[in-house]
Protein backbone atom coordinates (compact mmCIF):
# COMPACT_ATOMS: atom_id res chain seq x y z
CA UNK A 1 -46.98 -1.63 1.67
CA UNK A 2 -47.51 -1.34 5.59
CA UNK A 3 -51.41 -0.70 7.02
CA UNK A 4 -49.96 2.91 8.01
CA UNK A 5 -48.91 3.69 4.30
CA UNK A 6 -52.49 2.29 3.01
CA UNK A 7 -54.39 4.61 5.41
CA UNK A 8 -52.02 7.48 5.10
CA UNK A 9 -53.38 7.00 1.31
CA UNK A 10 -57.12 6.34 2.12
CA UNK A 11 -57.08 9.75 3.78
CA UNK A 12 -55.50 11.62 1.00
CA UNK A 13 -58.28 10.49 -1.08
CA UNK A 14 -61.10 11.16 1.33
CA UNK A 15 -62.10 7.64 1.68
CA UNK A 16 -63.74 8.03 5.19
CA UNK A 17 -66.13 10.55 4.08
CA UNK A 18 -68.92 7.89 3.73
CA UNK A 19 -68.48 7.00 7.12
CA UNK A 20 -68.66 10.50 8.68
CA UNK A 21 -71.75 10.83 6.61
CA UNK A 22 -73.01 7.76 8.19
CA UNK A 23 -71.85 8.47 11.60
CA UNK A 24 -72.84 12.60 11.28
CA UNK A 25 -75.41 12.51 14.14
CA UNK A 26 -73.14 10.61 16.71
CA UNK A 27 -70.26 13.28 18.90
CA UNK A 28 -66.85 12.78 18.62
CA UNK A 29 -65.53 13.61 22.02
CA UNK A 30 -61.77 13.21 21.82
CA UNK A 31 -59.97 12.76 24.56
CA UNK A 32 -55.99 13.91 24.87
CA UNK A 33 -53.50 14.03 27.83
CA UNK A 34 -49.71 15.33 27.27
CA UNK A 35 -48.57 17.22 24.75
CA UNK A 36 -44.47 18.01 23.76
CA UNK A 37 -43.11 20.60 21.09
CA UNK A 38 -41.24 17.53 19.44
CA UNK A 39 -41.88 14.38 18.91
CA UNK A 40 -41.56 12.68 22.31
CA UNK A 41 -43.20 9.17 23.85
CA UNK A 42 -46.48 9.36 24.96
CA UNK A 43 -47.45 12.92 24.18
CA UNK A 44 -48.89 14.61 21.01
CA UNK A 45 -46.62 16.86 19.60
CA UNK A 46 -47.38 20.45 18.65
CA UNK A 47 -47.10 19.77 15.19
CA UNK A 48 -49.76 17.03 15.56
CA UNK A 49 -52.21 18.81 17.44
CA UNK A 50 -52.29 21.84 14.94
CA UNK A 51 -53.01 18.80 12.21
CA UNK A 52 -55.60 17.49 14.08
CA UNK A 53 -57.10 20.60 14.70
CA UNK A 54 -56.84 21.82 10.97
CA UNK A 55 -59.04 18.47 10.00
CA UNK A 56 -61.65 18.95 12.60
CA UNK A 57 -62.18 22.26 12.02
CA UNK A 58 -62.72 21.42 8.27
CA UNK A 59 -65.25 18.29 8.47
CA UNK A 60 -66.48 19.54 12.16
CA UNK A 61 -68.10 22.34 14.02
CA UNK A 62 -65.89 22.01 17.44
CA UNK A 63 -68.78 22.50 20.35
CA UNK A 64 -68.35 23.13 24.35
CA UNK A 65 -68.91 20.26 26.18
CA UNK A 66 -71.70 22.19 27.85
CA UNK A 67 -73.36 22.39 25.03
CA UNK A 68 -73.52 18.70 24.25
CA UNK A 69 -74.30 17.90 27.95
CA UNK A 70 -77.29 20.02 27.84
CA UNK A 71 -78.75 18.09 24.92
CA UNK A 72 -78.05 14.30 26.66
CA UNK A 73 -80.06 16.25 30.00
CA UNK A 74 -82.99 17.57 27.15
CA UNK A 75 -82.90 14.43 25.43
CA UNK A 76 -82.58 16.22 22.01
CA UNK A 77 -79.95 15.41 19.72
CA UNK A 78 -76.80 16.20 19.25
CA UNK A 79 -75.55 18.72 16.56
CA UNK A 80 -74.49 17.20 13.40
CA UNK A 81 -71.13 16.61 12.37
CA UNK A 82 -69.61 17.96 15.68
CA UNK A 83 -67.01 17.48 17.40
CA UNK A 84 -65.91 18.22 21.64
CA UNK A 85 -62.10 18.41 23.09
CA UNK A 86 -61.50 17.49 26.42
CA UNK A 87 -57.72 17.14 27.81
CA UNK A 88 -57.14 15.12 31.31
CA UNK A 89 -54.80 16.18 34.41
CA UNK A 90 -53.88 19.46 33.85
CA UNK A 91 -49.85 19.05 33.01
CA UNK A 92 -48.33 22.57 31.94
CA UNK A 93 -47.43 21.33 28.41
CA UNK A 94 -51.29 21.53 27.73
CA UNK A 95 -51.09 25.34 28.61
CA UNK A 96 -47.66 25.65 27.17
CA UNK A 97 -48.07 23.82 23.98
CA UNK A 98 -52.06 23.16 23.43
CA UNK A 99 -53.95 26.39 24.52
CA UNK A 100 -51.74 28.54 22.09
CA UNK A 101 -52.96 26.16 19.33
CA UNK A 102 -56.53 26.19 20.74
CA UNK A 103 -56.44 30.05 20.52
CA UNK A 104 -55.52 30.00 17.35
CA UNK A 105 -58.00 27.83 16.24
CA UNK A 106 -60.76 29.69 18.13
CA UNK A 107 -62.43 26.61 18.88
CA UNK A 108 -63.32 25.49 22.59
CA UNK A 109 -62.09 22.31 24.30
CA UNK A 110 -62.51 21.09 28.39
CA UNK A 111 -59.89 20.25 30.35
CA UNK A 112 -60.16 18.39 33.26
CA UNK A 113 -57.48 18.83 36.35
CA UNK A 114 -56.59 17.22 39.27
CA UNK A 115 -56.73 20.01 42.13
CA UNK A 116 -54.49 18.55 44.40
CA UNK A 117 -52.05 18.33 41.27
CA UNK A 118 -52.42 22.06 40.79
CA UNK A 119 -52.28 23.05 44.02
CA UNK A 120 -48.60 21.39 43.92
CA UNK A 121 -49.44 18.73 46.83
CA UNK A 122 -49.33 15.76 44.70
CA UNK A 123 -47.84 13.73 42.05
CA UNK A 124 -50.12 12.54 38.98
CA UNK A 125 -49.30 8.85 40.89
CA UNK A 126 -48.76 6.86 37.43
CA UNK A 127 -45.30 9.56 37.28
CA UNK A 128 -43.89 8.05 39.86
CA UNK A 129 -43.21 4.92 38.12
CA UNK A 130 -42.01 6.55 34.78
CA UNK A 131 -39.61 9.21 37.53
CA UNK A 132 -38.21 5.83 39.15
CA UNK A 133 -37.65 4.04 36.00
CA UNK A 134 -36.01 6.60 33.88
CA UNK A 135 -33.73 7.93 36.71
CA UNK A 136 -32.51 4.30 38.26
CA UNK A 137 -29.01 3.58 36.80
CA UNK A 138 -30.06 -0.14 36.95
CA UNK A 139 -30.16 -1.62 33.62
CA UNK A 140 -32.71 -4.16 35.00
CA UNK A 141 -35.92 -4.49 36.98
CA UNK A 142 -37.18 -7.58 38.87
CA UNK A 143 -40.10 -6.56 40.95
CA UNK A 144 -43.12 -8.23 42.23
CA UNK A 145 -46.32 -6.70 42.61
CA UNK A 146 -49.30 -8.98 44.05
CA UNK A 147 -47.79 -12.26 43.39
CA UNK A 148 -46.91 -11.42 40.02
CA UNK A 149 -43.51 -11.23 38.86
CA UNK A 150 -41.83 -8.31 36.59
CA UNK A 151 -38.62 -8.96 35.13
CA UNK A 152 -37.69 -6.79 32.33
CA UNK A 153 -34.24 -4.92 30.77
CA UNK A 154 -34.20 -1.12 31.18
CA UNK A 155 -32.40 0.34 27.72
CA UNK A 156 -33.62 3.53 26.39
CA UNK A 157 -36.32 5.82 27.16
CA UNK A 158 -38.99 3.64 25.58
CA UNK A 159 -37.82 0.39 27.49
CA UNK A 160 -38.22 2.17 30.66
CA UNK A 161 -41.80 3.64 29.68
CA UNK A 162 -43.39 0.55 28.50
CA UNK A 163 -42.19 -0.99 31.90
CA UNK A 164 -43.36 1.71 33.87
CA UNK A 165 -46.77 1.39 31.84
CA UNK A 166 -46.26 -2.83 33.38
CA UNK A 167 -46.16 -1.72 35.86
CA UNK A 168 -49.16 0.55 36.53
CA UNK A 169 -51.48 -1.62 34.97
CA UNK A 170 -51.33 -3.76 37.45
CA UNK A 171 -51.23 -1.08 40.41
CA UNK A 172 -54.72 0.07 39.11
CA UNK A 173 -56.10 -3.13 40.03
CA UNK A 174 -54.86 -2.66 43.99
CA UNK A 175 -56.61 -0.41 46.61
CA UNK A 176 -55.45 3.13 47.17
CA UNK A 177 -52.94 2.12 49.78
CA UNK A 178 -51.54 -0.73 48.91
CA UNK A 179 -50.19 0.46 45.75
CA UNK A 180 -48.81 3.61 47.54
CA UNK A 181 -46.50 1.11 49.66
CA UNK A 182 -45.38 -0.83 46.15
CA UNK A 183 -44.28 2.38 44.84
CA UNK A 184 -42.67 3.29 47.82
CA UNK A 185 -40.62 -0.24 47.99
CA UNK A 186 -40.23 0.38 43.95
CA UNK A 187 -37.85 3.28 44.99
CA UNK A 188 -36.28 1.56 47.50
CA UNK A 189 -35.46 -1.35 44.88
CA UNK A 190 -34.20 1.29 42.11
CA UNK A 191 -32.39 3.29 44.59
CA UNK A 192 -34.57 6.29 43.65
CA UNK A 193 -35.30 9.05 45.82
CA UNK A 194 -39.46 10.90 45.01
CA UNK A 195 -39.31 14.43 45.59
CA UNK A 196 -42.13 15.12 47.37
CA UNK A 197 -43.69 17.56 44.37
CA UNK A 198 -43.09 16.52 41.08
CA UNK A 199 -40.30 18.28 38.64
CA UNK A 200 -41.00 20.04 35.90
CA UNK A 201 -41.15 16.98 33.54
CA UNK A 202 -44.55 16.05 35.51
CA UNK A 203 -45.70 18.95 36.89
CA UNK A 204 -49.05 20.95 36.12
CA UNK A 205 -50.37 23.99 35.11
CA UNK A 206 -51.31 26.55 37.70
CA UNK A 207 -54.18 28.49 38.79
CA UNK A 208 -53.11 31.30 37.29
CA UNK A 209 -52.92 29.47 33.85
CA UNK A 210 -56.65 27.75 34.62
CA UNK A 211 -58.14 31.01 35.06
CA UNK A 212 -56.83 32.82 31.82
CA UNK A 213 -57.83 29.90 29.95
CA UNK A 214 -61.41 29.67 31.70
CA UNK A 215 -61.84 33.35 30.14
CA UNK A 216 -60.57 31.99 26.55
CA UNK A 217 -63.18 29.18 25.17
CA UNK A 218 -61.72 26.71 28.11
CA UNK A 219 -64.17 24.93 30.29
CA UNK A 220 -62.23 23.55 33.71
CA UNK A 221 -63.23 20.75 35.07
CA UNK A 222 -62.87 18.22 38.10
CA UNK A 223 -60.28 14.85 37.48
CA UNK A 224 -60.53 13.90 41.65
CA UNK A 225 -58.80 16.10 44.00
CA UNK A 226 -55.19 13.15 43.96
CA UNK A 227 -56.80 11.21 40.90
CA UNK A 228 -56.94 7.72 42.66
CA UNK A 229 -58.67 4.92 40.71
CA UNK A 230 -62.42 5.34 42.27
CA UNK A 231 -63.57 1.84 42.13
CA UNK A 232 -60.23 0.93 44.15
CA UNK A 233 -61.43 3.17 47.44
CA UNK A 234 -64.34 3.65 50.23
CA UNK A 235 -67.24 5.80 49.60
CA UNK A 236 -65.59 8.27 52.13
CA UNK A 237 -62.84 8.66 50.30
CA UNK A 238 -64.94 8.79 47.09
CA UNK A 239 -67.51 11.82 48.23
CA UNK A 240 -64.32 13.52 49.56
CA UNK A 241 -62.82 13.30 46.16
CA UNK A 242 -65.82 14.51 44.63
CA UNK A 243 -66.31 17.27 46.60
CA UNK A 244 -63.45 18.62 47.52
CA UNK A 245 -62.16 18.65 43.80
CA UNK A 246 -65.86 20.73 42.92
CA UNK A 247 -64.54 23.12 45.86
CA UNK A 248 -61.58 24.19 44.78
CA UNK A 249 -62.55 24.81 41.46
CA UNK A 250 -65.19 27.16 42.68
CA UNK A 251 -63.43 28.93 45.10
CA UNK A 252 -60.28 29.43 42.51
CA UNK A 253 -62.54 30.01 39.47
CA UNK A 254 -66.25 31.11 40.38
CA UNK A 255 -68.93 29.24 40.08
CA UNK A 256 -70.32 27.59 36.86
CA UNK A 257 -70.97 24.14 35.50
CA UNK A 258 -68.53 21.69 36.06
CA UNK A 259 -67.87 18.85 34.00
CA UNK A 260 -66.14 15.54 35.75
CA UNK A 261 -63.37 12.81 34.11
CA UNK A 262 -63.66 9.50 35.90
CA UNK A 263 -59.44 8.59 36.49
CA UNK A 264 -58.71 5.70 34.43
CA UNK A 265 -61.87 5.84 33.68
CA UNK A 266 -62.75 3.51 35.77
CA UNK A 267 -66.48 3.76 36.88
CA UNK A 268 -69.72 1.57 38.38
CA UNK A 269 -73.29 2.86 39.03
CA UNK A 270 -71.82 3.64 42.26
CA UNK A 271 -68.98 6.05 41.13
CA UNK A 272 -71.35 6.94 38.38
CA UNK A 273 -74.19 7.91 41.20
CA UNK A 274 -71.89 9.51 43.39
CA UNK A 275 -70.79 12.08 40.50
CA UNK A 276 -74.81 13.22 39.63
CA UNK A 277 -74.97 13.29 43.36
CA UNK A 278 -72.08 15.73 44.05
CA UNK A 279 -73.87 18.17 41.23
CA UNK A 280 -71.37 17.51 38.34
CA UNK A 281 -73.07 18.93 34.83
CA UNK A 282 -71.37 15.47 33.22
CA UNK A 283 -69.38 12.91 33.19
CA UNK A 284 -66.51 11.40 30.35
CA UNK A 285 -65.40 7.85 30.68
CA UNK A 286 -62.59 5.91 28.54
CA UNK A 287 -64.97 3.82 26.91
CA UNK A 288 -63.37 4.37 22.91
CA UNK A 289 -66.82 4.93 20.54
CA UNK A 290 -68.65 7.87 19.21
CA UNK A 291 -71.15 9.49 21.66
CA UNK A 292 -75.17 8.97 20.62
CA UNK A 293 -78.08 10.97 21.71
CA UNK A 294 -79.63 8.26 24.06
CA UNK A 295 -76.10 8.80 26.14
CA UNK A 296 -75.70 8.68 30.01
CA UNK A 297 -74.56 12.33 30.10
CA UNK A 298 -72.65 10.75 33.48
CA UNK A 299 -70.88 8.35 31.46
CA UNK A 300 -70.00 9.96 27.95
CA UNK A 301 -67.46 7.70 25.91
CA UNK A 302 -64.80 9.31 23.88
CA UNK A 303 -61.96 9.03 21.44
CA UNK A 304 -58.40 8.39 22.27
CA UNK A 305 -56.86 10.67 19.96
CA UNK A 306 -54.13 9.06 18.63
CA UNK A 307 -51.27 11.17 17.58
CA UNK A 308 -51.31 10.08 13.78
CA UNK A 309 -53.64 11.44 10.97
CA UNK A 310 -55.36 8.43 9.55
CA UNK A 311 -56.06 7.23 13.33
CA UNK A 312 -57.79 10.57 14.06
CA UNK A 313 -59.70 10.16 10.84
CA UNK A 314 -60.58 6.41 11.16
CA UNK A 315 -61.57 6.69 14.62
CA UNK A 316 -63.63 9.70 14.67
CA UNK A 317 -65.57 8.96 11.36
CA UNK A 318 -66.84 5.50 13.23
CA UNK A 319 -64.97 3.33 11.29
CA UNK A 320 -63.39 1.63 13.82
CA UNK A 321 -66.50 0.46 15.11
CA UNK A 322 -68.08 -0.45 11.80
CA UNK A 323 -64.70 -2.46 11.33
């Protein structure tokens, strides 16, 4: 019997519940990003979500993540046995698939986009790898990025994903610009040509959709303005970020608190500074564990939440961390 089967089981029987009781004052704060009406790599499907959803709702009270950001700024603590939802980017499957679901839930959830991205003058720049890669005809990839050598098949889709995910690990780790040129020569080398905007496989929402969700339990918040890696540029290019992401957000949406995602979520004190500077409300990072009332509200951690049941369950009742 496989470790999938046993938890599959433990859930049935409720075997987490003493670790949700344990774990009842700490915040869930799961964190999605794609979503696909089937099954489909990398994305949760709409079948999934619903499932999730149907759990929380019956072992959590789902909260705004205003509301728990106002208790880490008062110091008091956090509701019991609650739960927040935040999505990152902003692709159209989250308003095609995820809101409907959300609706129907009645529960709130934040989503955080990148402006540029909506405002259809950029790519979500990790796409451009998984565009090249699943569009070469090359069966093959031998690429070098940094003095260090890729050399890898290309079969079916999931080939080509996991060596577009190689691939942009180790782009994360380069300045701004630099990996801009080895994506351009990664093109070159697949004999791919980038549209300039991104088809609708990788494109995002639109304004339109951000402000009937913003009337509909969805708080919108800031992911950058192009969602580069903010350790990896200048503290120009970081307060322009920063601000010009809060900008557009105001001027399409009104004014109201706005929550901030760090992209990869990468962060120092010096990203971390700049964000409390600009007048952000909060601020999630990808640091995977349960949020606690003595939180940084600038650097809340969350839950990646995992397509599958029992990882939902295990991770959000704290046994992950206990383990």
């Amino acid at each position: 019997m496989n470790k999938a089967v046993i938890a599959d089981l433990l859930v049935r029987f409720n075997a987490f519940a003493p670790f949700r009781f344990l774990n009842r004052a700490k915040l869930p704060v799961l964190m999605y990003h794609r979503f696909s009406d089937g099954e489909e790599i990398g994305k949760t499907s709409r079948k999934a979500f619903e499932i999730h959803l149907r759990y929380l709702a019956r072992h959590y009270k789902i909260i705004s993540l205003t509301e728990a950001a106002a208790r880490l700024k008062a110091n008091e603590n956090l509701p019991k046995r609650s739960a927040v939802i935040t999505i990152d980017d902003g692709y159209h499957d989250f308003y095609d698939i995820a809101f409907p679901v959300l609706k129907a839930f009645d529960v709130p959830a934040t989503i955080y986009l990148v402006t540029d991205f909506v405002a259809g003058n950029c790519w979500i720049w990790t796409d451009n790898a998984r565009y090249i890669l699943t569009k070469t005809r090359r069966g093959h990839i031998a690429f070098e990025i940094g003095g260090k050598a890729f050399d890898m098949p290309l079969g079916g889709p999931a080939s080509r994903f996991a060596a577009a995910g190689s691939l942009n690990s180790e782009l994360k780790k380069l300045p701004d610009e630099e990996k801009d040129v080895y994506l351009a020569e990664l093109a070159q080398a697949m004999d791919v040509t980038v549209p300039e905007t991104p088809p609708h496989e990788f494109s995002a929402l639109s304004w339109d959709h951000a402000r009937e969700m913003a009337a509909a339990q969805i708080e919108i918040g800031s992911h950058t303005a192009a969602h580069p890696i903010l350790t990896n540029v200048a503290s120009e290019r970081l307060k322009n970020e920063l601000e010009s992401s809060m900008t557009a957000l105001e001027q399409q949406l009104g004014p109201s608190p706005i929550h901030f995602c760090y992209p990869n979520g990468n962060v120092s004190s010096r990203e971390r500074n700049a964000v409390e500077a600009a007048g952000y409300a909060s601020a999630v990072t990808t640091e995977i564990k349960l949020c606690e009332t003595d939180a940084d509200r600038f650097l809340i951690p969350r839950i990646d939440a995992e397509p599958e049941l029992h990882r939902l369950v295990q991770s959000t009742s704290g046994f992950d961390r206990l383990k």
